[in-house]
Protein backbone atom coordinates (compact mmCIF):
# COMPACT_ATOMS: atom_id res chain seq x y z
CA UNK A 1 -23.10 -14.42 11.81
CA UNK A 2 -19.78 -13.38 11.25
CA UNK A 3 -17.18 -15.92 11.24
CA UNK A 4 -13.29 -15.18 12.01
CA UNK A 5 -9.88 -15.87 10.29
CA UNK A 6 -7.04 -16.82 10.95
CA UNK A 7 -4.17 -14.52 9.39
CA UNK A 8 -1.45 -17.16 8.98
CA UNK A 9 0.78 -18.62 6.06
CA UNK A 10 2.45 -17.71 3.15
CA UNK A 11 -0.69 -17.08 0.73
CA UNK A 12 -2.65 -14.82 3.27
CA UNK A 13 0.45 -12.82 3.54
CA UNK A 14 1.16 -12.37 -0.20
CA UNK A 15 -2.85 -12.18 -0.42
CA UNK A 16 -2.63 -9.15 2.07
CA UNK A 17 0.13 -7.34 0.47
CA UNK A 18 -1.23 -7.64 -2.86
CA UNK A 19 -4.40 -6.02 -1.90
CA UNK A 20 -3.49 -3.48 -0.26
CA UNK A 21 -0.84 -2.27 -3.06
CA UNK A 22 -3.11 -2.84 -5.83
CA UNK A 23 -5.64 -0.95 -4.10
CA UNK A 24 -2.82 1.84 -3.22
CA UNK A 25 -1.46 1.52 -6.85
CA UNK A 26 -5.18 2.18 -8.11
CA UNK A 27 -6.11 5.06 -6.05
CA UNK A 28 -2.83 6.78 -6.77
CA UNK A 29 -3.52 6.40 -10.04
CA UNK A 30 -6.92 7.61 -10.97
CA UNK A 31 -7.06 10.84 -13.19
CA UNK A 32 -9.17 12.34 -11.06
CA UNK A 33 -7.80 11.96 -7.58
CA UNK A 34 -4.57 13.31 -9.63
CA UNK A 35 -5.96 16.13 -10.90
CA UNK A 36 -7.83 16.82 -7.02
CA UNK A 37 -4.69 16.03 -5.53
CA UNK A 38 -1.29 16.38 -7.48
CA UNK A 39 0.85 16.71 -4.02
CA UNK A 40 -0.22 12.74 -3.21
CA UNK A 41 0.85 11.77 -7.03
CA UNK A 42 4.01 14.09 -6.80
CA UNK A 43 5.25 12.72 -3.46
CA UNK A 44 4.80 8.78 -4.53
CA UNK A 45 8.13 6.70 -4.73
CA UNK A 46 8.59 3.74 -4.89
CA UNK A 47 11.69 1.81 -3.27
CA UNK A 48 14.68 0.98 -5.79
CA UNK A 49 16.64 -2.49 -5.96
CA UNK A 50 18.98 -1.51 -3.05
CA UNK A 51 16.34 0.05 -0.58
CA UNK A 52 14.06 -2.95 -0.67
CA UNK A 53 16.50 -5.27 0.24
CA UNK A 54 17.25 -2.81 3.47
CA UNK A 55 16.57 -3.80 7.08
CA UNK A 56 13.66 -1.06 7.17
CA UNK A 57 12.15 -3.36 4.10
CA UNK A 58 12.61 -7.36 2.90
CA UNK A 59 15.26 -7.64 5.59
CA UNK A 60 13.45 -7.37 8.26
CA UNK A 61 10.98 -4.17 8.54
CA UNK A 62 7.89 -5.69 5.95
CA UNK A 63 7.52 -9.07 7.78
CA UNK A 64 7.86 -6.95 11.14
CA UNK A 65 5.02 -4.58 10.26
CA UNK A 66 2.54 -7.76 8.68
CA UNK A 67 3.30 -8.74 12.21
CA UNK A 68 2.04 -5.52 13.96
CA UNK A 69 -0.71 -5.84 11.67
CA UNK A 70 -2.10 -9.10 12.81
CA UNK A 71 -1.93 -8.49 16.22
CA UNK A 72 -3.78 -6.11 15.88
CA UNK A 73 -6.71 -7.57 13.93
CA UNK A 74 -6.52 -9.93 16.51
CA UNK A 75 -7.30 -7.60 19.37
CA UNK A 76 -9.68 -6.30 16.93
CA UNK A 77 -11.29 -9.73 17.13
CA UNK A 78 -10.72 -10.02 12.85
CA UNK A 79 -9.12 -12.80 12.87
CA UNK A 80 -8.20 -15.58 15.40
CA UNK A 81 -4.70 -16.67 15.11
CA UNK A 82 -1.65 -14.78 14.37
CA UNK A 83 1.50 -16.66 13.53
CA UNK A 84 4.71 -15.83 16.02
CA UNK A 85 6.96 -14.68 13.27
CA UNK A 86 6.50 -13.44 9.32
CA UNK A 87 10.05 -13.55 8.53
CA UNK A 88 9.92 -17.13 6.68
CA UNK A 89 7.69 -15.28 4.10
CA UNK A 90 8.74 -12.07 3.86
CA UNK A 91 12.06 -12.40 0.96
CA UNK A 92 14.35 -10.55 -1.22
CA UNK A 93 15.64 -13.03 -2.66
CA UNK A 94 13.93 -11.88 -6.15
CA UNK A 95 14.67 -8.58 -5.74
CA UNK A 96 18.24 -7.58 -8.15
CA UNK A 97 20.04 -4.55 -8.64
């Protein structure tokens, strides 16, 4: 039997993000896929000081999309709970130019 979870808090969140850039940071970094697919590795950026303290980022877009996210693995039926705002974990406040 598969049991659900709730998708709520500041560790699930960090938990979440972690994974899934890890896992991105992996995949765009394996020789091979590289070597398959040099148009992925040549159009990866990654955000400076200034950009991830924008609105579309910490400010606002990141907490707004882990939002999206678990309402949607709600309606999935993934997890059980969603929380009514990510904001409160979602900060920039480490982030210097």
């Amino acid at each position: 039997m598969t049991s659900k979870r709730a998708l709520s808090g500041p560790i699930v969140t960090v938990c979440v993000f972690v994974r899934v850039f890890f896992r991105l940071e992996v995949w765009v970094t394996r020789k091979d896929y590289a070597e398959k697919h040099p148009q992925v590795v040549a159009g990866s950026a990654f955000p400076d000081a200034r950009a991830q303290q924008s609105a579309a980022l910490l400010d606002g877009g990141t907490a707004k999309a882990i939002g999206e996210t678990a309402k949607f693995l709600k309606e999935q039926g993934k997890v059980e709970t969603v929380l009514p705002e990510y904001s409160p974990y979602v900060s920039a406040k480490f982030v210097q130019e």
